[in-house]
C-alpha atoms as a PDB file:
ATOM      1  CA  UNK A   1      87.214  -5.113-129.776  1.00  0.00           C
ATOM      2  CA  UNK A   2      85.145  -5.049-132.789  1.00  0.00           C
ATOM      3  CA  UNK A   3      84.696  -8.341-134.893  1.00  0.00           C
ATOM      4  CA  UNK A   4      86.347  -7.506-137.860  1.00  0.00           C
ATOM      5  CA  UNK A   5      90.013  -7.126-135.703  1.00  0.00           C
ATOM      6  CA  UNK A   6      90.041 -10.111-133.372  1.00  0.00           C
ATOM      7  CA  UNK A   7      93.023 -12.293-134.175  1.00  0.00           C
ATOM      8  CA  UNK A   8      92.254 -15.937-134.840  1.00  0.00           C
ATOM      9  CA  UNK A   9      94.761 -17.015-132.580  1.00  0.00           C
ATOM     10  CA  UNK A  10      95.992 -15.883-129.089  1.00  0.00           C
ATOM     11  CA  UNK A  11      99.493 -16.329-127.135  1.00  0.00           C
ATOM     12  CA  UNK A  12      99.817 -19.470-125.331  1.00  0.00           C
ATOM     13  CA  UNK A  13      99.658 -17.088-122.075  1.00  0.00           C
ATOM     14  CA  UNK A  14      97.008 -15.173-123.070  1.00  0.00           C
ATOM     15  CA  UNK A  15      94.929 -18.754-124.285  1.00  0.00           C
ATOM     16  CA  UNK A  16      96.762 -20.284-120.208  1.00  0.00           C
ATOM     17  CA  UNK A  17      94.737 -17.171-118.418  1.00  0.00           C
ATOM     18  CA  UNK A  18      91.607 -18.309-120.130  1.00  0.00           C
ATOM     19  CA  UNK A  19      91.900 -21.392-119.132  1.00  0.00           C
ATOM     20  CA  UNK A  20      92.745 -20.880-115.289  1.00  0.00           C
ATOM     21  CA  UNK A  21      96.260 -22.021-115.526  1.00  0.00           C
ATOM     22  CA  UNK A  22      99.473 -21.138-115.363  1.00  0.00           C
ATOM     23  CA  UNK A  23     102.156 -20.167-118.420  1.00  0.00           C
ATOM     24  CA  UNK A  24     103.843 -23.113-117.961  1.00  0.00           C
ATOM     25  CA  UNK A  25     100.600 -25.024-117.683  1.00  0.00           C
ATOM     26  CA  UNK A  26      99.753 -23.529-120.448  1.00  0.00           C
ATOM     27  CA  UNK A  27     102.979 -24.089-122.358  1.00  0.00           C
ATOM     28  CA  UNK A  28     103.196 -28.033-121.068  1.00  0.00           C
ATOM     29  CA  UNK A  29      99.496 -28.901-122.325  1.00  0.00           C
ATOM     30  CA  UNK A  30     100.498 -27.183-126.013  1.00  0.00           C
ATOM     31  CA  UNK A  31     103.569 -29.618-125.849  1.00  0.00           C
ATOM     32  CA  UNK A  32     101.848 -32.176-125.408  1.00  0.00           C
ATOM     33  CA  UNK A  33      98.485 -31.585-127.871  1.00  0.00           C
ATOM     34  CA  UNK A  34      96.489 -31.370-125.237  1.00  0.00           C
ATOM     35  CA  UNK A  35      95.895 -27.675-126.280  1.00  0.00           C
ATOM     36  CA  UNK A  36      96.160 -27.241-130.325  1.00  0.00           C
ATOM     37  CA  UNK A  37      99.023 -24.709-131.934  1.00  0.00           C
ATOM     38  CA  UNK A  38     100.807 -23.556-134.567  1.00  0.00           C
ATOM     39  CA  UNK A  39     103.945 -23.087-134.842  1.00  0.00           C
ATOM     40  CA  UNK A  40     104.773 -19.907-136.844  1.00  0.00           C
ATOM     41  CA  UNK A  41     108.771 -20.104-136.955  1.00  0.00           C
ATOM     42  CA  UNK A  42     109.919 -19.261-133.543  1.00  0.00           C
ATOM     43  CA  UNK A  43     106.562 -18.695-132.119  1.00  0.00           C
ATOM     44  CA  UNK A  44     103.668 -20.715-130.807  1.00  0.00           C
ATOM     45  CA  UNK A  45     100.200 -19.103-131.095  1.00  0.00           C
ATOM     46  CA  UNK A  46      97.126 -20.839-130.037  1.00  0.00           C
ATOM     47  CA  UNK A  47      94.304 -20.962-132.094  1.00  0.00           C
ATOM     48  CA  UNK A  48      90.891 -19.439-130.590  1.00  0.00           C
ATOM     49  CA  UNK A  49      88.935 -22.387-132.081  1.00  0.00           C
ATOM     50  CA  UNK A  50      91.085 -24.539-130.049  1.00  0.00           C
ATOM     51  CA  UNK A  51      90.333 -22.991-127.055  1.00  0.00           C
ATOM     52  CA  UNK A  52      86.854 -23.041-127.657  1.00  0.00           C
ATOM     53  CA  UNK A  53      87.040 -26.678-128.570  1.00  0.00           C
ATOM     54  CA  UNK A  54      88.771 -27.342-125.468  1.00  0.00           C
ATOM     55  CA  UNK A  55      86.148 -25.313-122.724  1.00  0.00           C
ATOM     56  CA  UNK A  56      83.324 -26.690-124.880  1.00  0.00           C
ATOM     57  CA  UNK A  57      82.349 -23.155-125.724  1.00  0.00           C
ATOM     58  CA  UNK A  58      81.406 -20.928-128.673  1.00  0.00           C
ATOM     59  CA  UNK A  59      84.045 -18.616-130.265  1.00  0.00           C
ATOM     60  CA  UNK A  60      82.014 -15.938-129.256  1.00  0.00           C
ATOM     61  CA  UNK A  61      82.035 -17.078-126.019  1.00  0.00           C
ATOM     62  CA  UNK A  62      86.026 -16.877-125.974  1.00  0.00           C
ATOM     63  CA  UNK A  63      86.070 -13.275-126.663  1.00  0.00           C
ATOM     64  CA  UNK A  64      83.139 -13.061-124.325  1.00  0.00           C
ATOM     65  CA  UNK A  65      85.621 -14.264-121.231  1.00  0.00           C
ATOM     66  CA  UNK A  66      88.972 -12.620-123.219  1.00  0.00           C
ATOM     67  CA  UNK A  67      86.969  -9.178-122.767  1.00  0.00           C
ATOM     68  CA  UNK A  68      86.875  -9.628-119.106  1.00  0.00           C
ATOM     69  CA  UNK A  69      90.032 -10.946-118.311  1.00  0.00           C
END
């Protein structure tokens, strides 16, 4: 995945595998800001920032581990 198409934000499963945990893991720490999100209407996205925030890793580093997973 080239830089120039990498979303800025991931599903809250896709952001959950990163992290080692389950979807509901995933979807309980987003609940309760444990894990930052957006809302965009009826969906939830998860910024990559925040997940990078949250590992205390680079952005590059989360597409690093995305690109293996």
């Amino acid at each position: 995945m080239s830089t120039t198409t990498r979303p800025l934000t991931l599903t809250v499963t896709e952001a959950g595998n990163l992290l080692g945990v389950s979807r509901s893991t995933a979807y309980e720490l987003v609940r309760t800001g444990e894990l930052g999100s957006i809302r965009l209407r009826r969906r939830v996205v998860v910024p990559v920032n925040a997940v990078a925030l949250r590992l205390g890793i680079t952005v590059p580093d989360v597409w690093a581990a995305f690109a293996h997973s």
